[in-house]
PDB file of N, CA and C in Angstrom:
ATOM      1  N   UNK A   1      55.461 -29.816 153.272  1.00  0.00           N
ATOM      2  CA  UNK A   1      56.619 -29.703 152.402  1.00  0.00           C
ATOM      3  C   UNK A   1      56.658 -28.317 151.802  1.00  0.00           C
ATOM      4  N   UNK A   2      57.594 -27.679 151.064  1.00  0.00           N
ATOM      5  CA  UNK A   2      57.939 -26.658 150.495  1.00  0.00           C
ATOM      6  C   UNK A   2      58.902 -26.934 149.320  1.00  0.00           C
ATOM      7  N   UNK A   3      58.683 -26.053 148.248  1.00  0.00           N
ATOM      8  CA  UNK A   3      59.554 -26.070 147.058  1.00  0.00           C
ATOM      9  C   UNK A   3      60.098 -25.035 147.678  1.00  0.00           C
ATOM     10  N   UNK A   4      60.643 -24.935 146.397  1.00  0.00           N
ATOM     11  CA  UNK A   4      62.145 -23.581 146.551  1.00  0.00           C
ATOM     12  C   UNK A   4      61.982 -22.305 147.304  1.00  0.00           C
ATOM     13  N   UNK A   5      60.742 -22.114 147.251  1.00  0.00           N
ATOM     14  CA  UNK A   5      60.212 -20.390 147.419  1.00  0.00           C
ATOM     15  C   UNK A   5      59.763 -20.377 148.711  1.00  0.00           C
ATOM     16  N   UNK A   6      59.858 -21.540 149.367  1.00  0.00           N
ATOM     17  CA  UNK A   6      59.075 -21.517 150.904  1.00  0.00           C
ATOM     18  C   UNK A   6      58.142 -21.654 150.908  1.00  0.00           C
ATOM     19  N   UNK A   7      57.113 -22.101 149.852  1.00  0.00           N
ATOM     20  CA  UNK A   7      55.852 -22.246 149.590  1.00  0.00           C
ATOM     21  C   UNK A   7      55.040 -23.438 149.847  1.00  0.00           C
ATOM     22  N   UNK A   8      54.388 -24.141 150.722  1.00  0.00           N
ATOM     23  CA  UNK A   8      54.131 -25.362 151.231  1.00  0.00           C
ATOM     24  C   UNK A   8      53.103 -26.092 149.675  1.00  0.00           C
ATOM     25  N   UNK A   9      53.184 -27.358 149.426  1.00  0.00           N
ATOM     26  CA  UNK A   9      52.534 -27.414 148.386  1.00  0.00           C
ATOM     27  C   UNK A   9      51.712 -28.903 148.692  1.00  0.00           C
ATOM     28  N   UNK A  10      50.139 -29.334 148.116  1.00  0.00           N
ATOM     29  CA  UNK A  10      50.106 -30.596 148.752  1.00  0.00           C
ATOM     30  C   UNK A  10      50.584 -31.618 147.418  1.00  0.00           C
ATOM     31  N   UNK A  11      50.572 -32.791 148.208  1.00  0.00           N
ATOM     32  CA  UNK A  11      51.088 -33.937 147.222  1.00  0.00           C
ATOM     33  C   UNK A  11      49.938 -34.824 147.143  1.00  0.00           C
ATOM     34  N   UNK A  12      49.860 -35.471 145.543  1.00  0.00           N
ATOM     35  CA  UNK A  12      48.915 -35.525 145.241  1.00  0.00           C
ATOM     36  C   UNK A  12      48.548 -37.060 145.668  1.00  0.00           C
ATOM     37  N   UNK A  13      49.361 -38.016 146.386  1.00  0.00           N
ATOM     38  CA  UNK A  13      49.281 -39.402 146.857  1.00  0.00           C
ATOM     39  C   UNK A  13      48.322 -39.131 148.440  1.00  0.00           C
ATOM     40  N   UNK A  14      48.852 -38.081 148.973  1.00  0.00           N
ATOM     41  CA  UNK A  14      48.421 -37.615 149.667  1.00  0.00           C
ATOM     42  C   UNK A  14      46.751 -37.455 150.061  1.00  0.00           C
ATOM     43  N   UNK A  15      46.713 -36.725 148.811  1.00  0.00           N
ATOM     44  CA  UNK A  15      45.149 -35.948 148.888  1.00  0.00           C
ATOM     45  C   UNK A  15      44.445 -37.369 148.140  1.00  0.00           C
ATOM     46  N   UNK A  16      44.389 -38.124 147.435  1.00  0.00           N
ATOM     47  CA  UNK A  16      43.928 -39.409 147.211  1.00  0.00           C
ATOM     48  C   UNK A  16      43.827 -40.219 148.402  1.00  0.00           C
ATOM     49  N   UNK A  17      45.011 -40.053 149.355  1.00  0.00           N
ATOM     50  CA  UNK A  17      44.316 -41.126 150.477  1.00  0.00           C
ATOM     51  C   UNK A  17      43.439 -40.041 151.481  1.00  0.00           C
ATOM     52  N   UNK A  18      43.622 -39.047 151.602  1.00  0.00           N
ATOM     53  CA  UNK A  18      42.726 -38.099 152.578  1.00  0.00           C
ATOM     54  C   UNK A  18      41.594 -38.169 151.496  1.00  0.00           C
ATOM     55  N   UNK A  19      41.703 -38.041 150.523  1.00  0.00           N
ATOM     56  CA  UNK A  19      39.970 -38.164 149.696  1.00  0.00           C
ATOM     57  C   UNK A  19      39.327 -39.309 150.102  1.00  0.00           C
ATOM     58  N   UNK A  20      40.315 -40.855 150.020  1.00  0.00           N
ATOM     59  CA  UNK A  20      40.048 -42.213 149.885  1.00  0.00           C
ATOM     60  C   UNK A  20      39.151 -42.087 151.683  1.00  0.00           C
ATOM     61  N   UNK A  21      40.180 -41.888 152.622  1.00  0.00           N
ATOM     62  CA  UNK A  21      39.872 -41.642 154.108  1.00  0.00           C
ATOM     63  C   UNK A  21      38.044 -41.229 154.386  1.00  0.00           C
ATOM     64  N   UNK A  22      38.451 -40.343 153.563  1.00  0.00           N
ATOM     65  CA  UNK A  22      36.946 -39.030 154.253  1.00  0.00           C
ATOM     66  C   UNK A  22      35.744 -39.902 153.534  1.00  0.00           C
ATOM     67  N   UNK A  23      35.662 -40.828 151.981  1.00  0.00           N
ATOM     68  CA  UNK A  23      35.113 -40.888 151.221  1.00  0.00           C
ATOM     69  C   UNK A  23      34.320 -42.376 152.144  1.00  0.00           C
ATOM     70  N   UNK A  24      35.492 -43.700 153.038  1.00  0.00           N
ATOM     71  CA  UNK A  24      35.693 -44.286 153.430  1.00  0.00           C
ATOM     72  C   UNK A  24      34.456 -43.848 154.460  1.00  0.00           C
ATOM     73  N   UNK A  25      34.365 -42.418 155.419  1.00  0.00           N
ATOM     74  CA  UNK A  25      33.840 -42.511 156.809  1.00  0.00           C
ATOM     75  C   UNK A  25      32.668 -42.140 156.107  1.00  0.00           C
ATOM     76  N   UNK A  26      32.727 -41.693 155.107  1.00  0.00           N
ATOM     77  CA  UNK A  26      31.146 -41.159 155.082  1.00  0.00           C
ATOM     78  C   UNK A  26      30.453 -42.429 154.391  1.00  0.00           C
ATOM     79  N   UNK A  27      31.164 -43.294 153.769  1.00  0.00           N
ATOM     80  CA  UNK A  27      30.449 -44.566 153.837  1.00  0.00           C
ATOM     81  C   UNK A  27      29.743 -45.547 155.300  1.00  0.00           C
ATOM     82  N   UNK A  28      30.656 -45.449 155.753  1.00  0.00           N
ATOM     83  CA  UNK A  28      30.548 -45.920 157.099  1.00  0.00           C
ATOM     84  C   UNK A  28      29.568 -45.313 158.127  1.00  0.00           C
ATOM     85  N   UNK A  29      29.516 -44.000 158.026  1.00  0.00           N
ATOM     86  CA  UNK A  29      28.640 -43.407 158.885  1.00  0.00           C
ATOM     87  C   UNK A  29      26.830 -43.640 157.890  1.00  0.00           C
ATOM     88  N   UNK A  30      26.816 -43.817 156.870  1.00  0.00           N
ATOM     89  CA  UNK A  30      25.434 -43.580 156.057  1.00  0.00           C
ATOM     90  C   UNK A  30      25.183 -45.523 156.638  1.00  0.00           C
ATOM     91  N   UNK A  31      26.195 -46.284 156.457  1.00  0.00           N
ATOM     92  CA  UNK A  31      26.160 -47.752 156.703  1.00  0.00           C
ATOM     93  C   UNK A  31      25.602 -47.153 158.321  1.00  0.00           C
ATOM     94  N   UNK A  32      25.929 -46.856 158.878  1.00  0.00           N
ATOM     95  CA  UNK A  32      25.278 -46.689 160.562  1.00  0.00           C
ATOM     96  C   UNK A  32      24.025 -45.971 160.672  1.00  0.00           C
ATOM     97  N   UNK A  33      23.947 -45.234 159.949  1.00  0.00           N
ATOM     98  CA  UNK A  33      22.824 -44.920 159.621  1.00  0.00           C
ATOM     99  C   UNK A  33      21.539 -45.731 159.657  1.00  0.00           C
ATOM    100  N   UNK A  34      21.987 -46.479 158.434  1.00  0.00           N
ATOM    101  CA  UNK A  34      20.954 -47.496 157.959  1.00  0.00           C
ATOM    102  C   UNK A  34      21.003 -48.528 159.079  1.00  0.00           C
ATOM    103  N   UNK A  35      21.712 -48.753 159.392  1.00  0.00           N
ATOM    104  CA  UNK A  35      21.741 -49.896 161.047  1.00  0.00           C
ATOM    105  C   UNK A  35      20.767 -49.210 162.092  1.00  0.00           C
ATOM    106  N   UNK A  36      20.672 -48.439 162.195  1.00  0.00           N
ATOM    107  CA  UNK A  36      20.207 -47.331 163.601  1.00  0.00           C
ATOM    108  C   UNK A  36      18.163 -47.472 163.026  1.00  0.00           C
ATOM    109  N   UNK A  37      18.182 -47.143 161.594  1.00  0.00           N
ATOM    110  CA  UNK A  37      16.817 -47.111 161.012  1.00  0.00           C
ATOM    111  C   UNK A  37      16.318 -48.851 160.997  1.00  0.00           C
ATOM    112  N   UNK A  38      17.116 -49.214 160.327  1.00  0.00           N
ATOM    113  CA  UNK A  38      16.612 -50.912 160.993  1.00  0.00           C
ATOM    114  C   UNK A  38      16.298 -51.623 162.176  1.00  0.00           C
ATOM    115  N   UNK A  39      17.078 -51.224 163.249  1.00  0.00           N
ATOM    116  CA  UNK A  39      17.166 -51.172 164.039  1.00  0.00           C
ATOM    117  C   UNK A  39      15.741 -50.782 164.736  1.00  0.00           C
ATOM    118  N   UNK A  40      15.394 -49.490 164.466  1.00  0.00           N
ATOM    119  CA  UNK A  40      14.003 -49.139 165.315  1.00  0.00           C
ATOM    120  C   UNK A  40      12.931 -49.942 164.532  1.00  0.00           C
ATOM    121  N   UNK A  41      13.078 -50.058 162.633  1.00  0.00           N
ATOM    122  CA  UNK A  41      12.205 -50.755 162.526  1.00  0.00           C
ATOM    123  C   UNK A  41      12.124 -51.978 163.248  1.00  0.00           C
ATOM    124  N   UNK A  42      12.825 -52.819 163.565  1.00  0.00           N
ATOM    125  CA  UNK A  42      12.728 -53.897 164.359  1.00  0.00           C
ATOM    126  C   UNK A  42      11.906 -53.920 165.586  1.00  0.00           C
ATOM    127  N   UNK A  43      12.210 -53.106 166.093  1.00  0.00           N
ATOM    128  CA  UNK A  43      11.790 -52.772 167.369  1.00  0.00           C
ATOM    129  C   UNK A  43      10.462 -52.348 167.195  1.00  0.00           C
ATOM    130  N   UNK A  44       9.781 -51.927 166.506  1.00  0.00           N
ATOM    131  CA  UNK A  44       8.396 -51.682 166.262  1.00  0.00           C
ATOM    132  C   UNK A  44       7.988 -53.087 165.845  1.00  0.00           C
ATOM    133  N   UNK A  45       8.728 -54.020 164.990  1.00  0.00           N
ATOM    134  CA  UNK A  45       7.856 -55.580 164.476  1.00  0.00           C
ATOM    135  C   UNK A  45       7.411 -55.737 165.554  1.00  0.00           C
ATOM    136  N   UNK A  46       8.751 -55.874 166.572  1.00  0.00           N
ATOM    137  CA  UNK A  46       8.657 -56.961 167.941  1.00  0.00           C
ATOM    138  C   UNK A  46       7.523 -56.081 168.861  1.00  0.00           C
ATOM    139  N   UNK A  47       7.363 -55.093 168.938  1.00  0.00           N
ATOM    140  CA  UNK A  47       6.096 -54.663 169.815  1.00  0.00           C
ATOM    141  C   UNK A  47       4.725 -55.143 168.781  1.00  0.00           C
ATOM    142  N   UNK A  48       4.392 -55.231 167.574  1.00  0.00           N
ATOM    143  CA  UNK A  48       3.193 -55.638 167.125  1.00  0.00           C
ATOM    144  C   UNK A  48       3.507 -56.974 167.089  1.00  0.00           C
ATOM    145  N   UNK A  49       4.173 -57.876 166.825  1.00  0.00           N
ATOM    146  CA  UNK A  49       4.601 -59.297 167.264  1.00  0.00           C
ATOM    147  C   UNK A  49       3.807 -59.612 168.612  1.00  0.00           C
ATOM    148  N   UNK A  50       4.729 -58.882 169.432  1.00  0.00           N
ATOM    149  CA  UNK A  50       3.921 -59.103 170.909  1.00  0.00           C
ATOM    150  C   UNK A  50       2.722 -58.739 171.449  1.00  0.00           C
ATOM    151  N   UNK A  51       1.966 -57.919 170.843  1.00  0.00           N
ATOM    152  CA  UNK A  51       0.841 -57.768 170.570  1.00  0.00           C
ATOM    153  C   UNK A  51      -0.194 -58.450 170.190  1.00  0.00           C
ATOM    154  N   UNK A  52       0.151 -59.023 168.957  1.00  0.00           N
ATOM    155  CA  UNK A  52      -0.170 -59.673 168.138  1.00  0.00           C
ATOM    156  C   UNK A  52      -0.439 -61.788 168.906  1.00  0.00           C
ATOM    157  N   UNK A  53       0.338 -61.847 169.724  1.00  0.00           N
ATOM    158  CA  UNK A  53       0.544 -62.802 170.382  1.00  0.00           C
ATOM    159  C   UNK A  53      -0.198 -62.684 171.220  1.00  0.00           C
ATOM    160  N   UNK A  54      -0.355 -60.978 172.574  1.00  0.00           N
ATOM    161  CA  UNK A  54      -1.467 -61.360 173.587  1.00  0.00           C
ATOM    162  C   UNK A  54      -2.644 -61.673 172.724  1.00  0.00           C
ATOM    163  N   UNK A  55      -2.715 -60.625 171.699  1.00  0.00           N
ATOM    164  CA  UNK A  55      -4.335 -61.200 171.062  1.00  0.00           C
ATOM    165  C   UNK A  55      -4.841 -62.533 170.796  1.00  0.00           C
ATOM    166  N   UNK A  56      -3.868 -63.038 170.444  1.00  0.00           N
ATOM    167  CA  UNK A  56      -4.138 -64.424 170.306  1.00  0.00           C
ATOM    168  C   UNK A  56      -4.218 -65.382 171.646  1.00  0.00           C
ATOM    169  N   UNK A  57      -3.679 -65.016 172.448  1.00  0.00           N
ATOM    170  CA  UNK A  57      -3.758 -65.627 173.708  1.00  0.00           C
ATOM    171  C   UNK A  57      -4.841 -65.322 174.832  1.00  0.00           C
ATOM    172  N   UNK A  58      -5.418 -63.786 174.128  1.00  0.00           N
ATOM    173  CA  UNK A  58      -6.085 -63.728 174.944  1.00  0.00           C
ATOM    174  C   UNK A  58      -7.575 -63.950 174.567  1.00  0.00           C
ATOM    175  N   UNK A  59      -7.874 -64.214 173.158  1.00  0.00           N
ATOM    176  CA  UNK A  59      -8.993 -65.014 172.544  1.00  0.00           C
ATOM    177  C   UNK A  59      -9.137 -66.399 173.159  1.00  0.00           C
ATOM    178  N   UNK A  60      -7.885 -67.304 173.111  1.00  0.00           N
ATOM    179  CA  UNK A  60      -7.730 -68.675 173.495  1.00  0.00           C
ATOM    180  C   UNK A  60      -8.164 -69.139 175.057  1.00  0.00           C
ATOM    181  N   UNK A  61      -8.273 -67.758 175.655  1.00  0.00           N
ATOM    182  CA  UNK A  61      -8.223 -67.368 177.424  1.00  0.00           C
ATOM    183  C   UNK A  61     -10.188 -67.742 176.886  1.00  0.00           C
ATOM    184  N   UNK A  62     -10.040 -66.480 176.395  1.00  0.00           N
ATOM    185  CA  UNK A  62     -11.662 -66.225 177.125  1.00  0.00           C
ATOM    186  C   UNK A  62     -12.629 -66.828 176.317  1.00  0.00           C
ATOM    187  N   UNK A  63     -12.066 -68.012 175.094  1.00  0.00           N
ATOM    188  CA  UNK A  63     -13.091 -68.939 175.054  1.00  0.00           C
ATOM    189  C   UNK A  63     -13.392 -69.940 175.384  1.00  0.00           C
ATOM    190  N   UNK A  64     -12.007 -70.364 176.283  1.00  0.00           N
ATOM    191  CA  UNK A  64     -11.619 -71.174 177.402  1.00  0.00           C
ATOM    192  C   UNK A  64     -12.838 -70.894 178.505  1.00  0.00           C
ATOM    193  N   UNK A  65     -12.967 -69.637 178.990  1.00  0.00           N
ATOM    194  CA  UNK A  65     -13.882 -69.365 179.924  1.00  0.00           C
ATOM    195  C   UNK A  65     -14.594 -69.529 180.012  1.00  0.00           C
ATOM    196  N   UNK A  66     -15.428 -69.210 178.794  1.00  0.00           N
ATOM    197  CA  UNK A  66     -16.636 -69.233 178.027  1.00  0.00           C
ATOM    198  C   UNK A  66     -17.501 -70.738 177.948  1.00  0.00           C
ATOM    199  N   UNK A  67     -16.190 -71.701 178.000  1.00  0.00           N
ATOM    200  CA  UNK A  67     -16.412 -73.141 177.938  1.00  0.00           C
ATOM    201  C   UNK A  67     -16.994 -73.643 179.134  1.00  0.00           C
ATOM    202  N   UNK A  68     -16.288 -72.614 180.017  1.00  0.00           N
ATOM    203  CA  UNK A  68     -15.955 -73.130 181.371  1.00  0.00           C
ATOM    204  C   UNK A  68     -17.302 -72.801 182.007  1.00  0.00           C
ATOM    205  N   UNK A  69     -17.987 -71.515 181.609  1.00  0.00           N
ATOM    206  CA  UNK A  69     -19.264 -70.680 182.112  1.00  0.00           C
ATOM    207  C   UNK A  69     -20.941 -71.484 181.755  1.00  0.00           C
ATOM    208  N   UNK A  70     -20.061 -72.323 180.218  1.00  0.00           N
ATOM    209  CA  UNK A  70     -20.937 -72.943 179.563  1.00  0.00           C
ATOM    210  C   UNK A  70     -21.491 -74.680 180.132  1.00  0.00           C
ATOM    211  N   UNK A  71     -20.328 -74.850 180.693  1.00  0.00           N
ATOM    212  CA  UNK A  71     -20.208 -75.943 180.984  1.00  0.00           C
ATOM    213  C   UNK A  71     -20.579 -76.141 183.188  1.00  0.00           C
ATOM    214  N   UNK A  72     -20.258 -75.224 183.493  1.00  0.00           N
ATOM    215  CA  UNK A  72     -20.801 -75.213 185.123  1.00  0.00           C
ATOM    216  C   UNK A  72     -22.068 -74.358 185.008  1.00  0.00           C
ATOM    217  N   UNK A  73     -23.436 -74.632 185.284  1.00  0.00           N
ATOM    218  CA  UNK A  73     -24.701 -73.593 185.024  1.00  0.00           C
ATOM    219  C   UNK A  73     -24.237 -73.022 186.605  1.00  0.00           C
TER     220      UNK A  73
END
């Protein structure tokens, strides 16, 4: 727009929703953010999870064996 003088001027409904807009993505992007960091934390539980599971399975294995070694001379 322009007033009288040819002078382009901004309007101030305007710059409230381009403030509201920009204020809006940078919420959104810090929210993705924090998704992306959760995210890997997760992904690290589930590898010590699964870990955590052979160990246990693999105690249950080899005292199984152990039974087995104990039990055939």
């Amino acid at each position: 727009m322009a007033d009288g003088r040819g002078l382009p001027f901004d309007c101030a409904p305007s710059l409230k929703l381009e403030a509201h807009e920009r204020m809006a993505r940078m919420q959104f992007e810090a929210v993705n953010r924090r998704i992306d960091k959760i995210e890997v934390l997760m992904e690290r539980l589930e590898r010590r999870l699964w870990l955590a599971v052979y160990g246990v399975v693999g105690v249950i294995l080899a005292q199984a064996v152990q039974g087995l070694l104990a039990a055939a001379p």
